[in-house]
N, C-alpha and C. Protein backbone atom coordinates (compact mmCIF):
# COMPACT_ATOMS: atom_id res chain seq x y z
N UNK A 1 125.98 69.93 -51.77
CA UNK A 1 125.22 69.61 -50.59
C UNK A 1 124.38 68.38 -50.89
N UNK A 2 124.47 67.61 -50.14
CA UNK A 2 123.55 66.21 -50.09
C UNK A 2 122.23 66.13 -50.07
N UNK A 3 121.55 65.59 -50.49
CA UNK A 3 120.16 65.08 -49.83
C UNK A 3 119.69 65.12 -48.55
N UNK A 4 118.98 65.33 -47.70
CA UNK A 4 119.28 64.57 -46.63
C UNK A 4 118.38 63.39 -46.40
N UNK A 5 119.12 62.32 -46.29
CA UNK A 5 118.14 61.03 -46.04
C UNK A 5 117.25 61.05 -45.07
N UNK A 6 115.75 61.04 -45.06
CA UNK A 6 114.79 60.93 -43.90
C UNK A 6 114.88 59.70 -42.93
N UNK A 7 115.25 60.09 -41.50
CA UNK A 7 115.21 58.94 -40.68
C UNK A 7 114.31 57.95 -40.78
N UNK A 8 114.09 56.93 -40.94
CA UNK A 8 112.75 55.85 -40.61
C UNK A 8 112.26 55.70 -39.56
N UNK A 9 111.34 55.45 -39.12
CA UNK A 9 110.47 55.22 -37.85
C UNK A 9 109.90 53.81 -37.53
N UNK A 10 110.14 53.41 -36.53
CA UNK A 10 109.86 52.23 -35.65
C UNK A 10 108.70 51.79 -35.52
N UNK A 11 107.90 50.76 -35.34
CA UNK A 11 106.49 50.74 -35.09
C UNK A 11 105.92 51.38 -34.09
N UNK A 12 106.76 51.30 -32.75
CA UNK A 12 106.70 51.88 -32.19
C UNK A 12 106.69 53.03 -31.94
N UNK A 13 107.80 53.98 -32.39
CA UNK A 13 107.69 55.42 -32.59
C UNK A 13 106.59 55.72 -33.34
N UNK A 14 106.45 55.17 -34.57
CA UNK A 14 104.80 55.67 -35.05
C UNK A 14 103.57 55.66 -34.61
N UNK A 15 103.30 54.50 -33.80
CA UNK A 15 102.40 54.03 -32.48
C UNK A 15 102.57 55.18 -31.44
N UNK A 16 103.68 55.95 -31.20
CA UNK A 16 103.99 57.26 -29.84
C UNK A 16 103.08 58.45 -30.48
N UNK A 17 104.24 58.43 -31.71
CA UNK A 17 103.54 59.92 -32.18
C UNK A 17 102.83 59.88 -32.87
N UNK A 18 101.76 58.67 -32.88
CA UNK A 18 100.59 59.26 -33.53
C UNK A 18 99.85 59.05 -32.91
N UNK A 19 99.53 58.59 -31.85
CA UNK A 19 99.04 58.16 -30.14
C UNK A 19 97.85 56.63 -30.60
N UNK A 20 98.23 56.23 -31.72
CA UNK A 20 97.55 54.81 -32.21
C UNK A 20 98.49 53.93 -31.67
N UNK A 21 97.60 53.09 -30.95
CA UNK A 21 98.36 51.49 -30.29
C UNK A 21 98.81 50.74 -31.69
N UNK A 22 99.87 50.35 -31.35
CA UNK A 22 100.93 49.10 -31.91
C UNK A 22 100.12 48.05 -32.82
N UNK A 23 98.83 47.51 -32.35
CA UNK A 23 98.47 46.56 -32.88
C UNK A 23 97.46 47.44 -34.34
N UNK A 24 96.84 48.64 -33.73
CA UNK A 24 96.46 49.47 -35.21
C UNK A 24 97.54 49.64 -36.02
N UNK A 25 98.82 50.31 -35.88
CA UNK A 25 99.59 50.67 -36.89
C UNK A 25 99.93 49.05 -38.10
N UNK A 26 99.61 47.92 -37.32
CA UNK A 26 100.10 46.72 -38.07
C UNK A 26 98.73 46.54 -38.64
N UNK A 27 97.85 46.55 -38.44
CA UNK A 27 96.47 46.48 -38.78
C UNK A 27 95.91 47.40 -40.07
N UNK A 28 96.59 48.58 -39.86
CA UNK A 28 96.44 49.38 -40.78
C UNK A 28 97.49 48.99 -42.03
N UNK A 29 98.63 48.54 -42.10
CA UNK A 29 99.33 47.96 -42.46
C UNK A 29 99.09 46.86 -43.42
N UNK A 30 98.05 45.86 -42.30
CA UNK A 30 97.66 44.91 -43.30
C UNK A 30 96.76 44.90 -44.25
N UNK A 31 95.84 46.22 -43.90
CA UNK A 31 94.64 46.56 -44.64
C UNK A 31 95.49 47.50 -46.09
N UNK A 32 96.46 47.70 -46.14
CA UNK A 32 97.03 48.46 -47.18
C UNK A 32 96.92 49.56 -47.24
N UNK A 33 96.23 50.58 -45.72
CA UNK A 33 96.60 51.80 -45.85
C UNK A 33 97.88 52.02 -45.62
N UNK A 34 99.16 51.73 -44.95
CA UNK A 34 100.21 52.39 -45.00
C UNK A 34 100.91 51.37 -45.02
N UNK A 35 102.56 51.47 -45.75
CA UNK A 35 103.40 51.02 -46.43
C UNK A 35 105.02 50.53 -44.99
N UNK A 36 105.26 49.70 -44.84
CA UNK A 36 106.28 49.28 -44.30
C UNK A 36 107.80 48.65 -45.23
N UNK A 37 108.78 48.79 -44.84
CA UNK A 37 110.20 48.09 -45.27
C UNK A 37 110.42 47.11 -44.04
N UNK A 38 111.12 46.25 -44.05
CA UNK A 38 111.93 45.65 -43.78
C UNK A 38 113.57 46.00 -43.06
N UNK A 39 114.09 45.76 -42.39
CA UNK A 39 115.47 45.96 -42.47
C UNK A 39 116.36 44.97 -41.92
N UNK A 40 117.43 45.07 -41.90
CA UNK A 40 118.38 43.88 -42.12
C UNK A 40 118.11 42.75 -40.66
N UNK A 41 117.83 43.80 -39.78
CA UNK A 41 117.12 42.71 -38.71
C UNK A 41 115.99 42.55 -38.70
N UNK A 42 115.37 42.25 -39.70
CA UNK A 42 113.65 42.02 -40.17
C UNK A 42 112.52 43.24 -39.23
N UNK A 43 112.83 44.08 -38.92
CA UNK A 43 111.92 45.22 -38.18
C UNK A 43 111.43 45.66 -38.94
N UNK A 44 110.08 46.30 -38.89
CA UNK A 44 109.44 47.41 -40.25
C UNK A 44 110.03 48.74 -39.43
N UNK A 45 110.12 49.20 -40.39
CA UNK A 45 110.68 50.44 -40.83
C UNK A 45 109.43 51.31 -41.57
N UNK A 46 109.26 52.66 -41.11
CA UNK A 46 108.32 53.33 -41.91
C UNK A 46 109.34 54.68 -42.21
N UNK A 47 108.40 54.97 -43.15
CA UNK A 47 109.15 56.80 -43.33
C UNK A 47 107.93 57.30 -42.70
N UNK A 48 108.31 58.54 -43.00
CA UNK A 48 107.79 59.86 -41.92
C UNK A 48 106.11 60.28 -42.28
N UNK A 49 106.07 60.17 -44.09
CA UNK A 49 104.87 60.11 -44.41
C UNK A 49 103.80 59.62 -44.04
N UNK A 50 103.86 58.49 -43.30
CA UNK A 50 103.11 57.59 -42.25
C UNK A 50 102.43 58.56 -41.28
N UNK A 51 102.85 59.12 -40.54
CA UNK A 51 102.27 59.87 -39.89
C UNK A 51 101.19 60.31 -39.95
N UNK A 52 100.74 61.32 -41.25
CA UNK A 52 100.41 62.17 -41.60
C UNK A 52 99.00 60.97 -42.38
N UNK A 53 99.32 59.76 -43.25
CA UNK A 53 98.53 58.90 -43.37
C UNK A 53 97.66 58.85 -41.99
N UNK A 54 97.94 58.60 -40.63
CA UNK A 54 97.79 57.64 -39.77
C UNK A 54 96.28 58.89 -39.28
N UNK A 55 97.14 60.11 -39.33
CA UNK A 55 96.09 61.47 -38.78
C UNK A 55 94.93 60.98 -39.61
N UNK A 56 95.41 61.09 -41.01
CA UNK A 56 94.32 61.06 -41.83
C UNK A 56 93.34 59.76 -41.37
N UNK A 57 93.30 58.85 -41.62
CA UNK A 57 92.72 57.84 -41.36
C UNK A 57 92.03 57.89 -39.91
N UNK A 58 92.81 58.34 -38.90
CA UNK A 58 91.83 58.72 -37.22
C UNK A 58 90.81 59.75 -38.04
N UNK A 59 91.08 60.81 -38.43
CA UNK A 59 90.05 61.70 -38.74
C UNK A 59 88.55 61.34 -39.32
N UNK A 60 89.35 60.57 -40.78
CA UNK A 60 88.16 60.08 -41.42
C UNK A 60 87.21 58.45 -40.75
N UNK A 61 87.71 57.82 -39.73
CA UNK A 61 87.27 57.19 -38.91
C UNK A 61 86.34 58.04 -37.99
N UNK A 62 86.57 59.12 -37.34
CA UNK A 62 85.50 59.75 -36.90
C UNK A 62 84.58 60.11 -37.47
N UNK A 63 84.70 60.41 -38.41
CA UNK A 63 83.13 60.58 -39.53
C UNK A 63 82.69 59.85 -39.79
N UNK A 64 83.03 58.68 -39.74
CA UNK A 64 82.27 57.67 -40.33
C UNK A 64 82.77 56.88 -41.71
N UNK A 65 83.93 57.30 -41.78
CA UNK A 65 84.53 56.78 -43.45
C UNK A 65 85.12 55.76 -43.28
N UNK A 66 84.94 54.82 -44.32
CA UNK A 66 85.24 53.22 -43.45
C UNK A 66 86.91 53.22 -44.29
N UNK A 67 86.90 52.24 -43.57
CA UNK A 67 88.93 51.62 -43.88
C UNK A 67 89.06 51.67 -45.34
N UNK A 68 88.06 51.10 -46.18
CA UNK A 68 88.00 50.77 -47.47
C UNK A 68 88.06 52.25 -48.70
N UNK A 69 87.20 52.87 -47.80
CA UNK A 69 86.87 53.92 -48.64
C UNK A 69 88.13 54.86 -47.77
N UNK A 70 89.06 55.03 -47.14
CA UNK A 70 90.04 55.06 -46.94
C UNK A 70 91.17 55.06 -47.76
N UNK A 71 90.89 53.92 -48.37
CA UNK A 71 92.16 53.08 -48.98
C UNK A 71 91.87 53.35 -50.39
N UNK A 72 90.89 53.12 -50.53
CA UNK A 72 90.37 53.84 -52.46
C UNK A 72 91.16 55.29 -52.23
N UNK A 73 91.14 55.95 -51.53
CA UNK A 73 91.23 57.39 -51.10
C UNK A 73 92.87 57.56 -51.38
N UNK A 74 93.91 56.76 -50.82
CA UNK A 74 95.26 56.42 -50.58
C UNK A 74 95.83 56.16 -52.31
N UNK A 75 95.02 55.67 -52.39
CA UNK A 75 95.58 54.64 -53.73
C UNK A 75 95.40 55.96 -54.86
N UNK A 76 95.08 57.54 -54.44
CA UNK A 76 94.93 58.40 -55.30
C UNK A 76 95.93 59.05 -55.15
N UNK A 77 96.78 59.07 -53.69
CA UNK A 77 97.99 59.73 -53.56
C UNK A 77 99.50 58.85 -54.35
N UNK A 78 100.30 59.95 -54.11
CA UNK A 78 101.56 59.38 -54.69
C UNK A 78 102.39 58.88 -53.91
N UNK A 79 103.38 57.81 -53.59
CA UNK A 79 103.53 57.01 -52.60
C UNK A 79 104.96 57.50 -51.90
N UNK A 80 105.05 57.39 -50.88
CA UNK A 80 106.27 57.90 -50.25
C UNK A 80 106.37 59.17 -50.01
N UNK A 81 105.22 59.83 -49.82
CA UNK A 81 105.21 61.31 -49.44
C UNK A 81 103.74 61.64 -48.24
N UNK A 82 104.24 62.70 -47.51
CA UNK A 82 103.15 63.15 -47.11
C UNK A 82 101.97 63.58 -47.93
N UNK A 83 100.68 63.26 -47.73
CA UNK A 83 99.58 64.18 -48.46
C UNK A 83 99.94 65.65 -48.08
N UNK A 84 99.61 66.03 -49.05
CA UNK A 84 100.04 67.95 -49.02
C UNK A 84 98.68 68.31 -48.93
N UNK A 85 98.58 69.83 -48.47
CA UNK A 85 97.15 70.42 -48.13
C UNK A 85 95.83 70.47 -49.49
N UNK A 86 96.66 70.13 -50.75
CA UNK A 86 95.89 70.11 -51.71
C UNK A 86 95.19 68.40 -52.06
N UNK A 87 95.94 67.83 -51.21
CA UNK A 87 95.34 66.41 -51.26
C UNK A 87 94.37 66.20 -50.52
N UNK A 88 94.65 67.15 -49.11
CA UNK A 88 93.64 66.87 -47.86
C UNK A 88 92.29 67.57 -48.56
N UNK A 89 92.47 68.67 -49.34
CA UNK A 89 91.66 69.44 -49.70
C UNK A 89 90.53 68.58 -50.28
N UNK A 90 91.09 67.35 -51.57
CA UNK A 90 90.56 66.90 -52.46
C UNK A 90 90.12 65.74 -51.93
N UNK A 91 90.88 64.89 -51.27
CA UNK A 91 89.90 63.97 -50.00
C UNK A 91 88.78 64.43 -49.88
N UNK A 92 89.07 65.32 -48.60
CA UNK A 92 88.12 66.00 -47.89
C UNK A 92 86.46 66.13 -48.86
N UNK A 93 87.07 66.96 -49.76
CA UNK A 93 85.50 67.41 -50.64
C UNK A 93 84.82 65.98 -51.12
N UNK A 94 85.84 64.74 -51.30
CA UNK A 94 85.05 63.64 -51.66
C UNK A 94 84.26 63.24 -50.69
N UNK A 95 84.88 63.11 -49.13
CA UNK A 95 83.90 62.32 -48.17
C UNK A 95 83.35 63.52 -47.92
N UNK A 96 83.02 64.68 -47.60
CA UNK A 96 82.13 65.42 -47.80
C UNK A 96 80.96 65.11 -48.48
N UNK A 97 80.95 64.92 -49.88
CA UNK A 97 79.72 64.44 -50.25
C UNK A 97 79.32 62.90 -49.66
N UNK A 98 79.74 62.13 -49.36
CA UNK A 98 79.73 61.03 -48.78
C UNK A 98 78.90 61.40 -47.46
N UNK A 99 79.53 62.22 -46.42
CA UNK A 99 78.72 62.48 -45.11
C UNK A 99 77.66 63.27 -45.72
N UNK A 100 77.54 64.10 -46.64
CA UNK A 100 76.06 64.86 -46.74
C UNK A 100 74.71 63.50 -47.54
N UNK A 101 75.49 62.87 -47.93
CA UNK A 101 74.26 61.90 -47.96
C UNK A 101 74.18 61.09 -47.14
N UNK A 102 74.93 60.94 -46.51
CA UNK A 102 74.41 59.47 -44.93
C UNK A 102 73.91 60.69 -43.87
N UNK A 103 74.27 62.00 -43.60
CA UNK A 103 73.47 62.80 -42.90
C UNK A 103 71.70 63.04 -43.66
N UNK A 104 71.85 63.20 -45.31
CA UNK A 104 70.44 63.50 -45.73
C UNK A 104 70.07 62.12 -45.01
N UNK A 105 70.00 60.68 -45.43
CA UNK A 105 69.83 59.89 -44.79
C UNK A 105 69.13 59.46 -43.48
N UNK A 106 70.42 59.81 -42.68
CA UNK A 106 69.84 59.58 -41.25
C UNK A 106 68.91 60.95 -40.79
N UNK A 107 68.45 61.80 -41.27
CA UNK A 107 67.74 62.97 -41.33
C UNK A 107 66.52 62.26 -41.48
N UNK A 108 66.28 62.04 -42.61
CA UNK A 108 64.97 61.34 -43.46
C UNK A 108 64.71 60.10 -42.54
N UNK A 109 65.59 59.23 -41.88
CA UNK A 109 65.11 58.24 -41.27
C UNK A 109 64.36 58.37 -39.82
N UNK A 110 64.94 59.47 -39.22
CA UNK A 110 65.00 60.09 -37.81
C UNK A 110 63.15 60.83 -38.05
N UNK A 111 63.36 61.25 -39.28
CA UNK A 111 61.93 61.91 -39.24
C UNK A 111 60.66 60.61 -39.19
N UNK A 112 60.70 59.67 -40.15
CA UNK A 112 60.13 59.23 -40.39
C UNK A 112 59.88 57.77 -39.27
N UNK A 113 60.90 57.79 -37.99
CA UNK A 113 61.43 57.14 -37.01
C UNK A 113 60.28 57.72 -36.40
N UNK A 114 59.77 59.61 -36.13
CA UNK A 114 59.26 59.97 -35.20
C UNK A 114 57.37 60.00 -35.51
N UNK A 115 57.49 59.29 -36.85
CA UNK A 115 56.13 59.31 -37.30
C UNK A 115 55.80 58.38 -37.23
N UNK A 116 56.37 57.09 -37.03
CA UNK A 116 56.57 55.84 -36.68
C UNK A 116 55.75 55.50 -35.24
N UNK A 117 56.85 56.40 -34.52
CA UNK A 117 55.94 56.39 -32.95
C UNK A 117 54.85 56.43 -32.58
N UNK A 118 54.87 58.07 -33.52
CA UNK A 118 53.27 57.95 -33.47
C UNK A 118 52.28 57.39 -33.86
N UNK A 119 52.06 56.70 -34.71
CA UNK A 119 51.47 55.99 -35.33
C UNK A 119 51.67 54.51 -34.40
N UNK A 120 52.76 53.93 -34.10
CA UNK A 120 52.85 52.45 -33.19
C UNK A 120 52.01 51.66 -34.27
N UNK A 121 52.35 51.80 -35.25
CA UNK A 121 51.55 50.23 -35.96
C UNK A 121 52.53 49.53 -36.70
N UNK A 122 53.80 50.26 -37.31
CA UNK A 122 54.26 49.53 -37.60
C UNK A 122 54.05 48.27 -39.11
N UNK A 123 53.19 48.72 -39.68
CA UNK A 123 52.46 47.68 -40.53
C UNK A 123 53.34 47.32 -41.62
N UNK A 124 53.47 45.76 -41.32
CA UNK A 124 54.15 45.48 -42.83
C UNK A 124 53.92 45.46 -43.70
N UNK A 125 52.60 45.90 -44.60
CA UNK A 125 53.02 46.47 -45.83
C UNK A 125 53.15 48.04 -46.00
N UNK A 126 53.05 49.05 -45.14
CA UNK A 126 53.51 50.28 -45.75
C UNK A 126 54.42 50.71 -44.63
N UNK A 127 54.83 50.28 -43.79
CA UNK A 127 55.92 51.11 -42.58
C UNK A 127 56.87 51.83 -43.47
N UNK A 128 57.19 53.12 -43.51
CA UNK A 128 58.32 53.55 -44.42
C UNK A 128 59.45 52.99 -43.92
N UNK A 129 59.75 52.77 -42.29
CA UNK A 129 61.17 51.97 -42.11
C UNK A 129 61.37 50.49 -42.43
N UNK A 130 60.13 50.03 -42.09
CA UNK A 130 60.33 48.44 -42.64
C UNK A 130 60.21 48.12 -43.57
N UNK A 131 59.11 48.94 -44.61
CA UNK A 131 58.91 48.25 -45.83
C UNK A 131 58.61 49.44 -47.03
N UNK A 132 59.13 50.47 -47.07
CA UNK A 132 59.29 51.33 -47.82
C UNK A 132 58.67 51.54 -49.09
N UNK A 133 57.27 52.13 -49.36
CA UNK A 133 56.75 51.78 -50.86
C UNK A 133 56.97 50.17 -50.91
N UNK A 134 56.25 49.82 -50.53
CA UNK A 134 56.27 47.82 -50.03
C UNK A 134 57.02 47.59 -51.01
N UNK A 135 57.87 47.81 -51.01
CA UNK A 135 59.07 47.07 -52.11
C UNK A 135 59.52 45.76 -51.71
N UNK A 136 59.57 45.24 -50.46
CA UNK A 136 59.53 43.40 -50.46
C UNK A 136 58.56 42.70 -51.05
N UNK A 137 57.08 43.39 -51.44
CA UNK A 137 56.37 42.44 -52.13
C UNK A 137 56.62 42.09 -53.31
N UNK A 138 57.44 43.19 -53.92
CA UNK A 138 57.89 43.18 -55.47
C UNK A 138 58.98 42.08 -55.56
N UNK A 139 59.62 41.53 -54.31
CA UNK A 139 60.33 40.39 -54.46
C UNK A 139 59.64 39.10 -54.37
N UNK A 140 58.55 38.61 -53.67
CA UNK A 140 58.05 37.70 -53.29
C UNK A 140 57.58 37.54 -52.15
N UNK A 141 57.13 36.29 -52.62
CA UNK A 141 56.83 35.83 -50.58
C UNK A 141 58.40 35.51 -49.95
N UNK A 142 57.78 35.76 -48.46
CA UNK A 142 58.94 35.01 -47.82
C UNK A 142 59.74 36.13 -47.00
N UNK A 143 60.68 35.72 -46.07
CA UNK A 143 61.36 36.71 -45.37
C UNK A 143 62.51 37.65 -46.41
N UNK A 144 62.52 38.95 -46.43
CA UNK A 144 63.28 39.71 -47.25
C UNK A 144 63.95 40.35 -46.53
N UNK A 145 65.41 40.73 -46.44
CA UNK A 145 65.93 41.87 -46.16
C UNK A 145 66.33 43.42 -46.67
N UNK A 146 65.67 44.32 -45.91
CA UNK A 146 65.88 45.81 -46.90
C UNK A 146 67.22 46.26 -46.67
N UNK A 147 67.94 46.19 -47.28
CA UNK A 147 69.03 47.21 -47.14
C UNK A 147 68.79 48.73 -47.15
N UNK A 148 68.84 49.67 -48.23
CA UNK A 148 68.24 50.44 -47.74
C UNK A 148 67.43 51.37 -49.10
N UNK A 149 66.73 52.09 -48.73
CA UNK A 149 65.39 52.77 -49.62
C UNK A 149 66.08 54.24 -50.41
């Protein structure tokens, strides 16, 4: 009994069934989350594993997980296969810790957002949102940007 060879999929068909427009699946493509062939009339060609990439990537786009940290993510799987439930598993628990600190985060900011109000002063040297333990003075004079505290 043979193998059976997996059909390839069209840009298009991958664009249907994964309900991502045409210009994401090439986009995603170029960013190096998912893998294209060629074929003799220059069309990309995907395998089926794509799919299952494409879910992944909508998902972790709703949380907040950027393309990049995406693609670090990809580059842990083995290529030409679907992620299996033990991959999603092991993803998963990574951006997990990832969202529990941009949630501690925006928690801590939201609070300190509402003490802010009250207060309306705003003062640049101790605002905890603007100037956090005045840590721009420790740079100098002059305009500074905080990234973050």
């Amino acid at each position: 009994m043979s193998a059976r060879i997996p059909r390839e999929l069209s840009v298009g068909e991958v664009a249907a069934r994964s309900g991502v427009a045409v210009s994401a699946i090439h986009f995603y493509e170029a960013k190096g989350l998912i893998a294209s062939r060629r074929n003799a009339g220059n069309q990309r060609r995907f395998t089926r594993d794509v799919l299952r990439r494409v879910a992944i990537i909508k998902v972790a786009q709703r949380t907040g997980i950027s393309l990049a940290e995406v693609r670090e993510a990809f580059a842990t799987l083995p290529d030409h296969r679907a992620p299996s439930a033990a991959d999603w598993q092991r993803l998963s628990a990574n951006w997990r810790k990832t969202l529990d600190e941009r949630i501690r985060c925006l928690t801590q900011l939201r609070d300190q957002l509402d003490h802010c109000i009250g207060c309306g002063c705003l003062s640049m040297d101790d605002c905890p949102l603007r100037n956090p333990r005045d840590t721009l003075a420790e740079q100098g004079a002059g305009a500074r940007l905080l990234e973050s505290s």
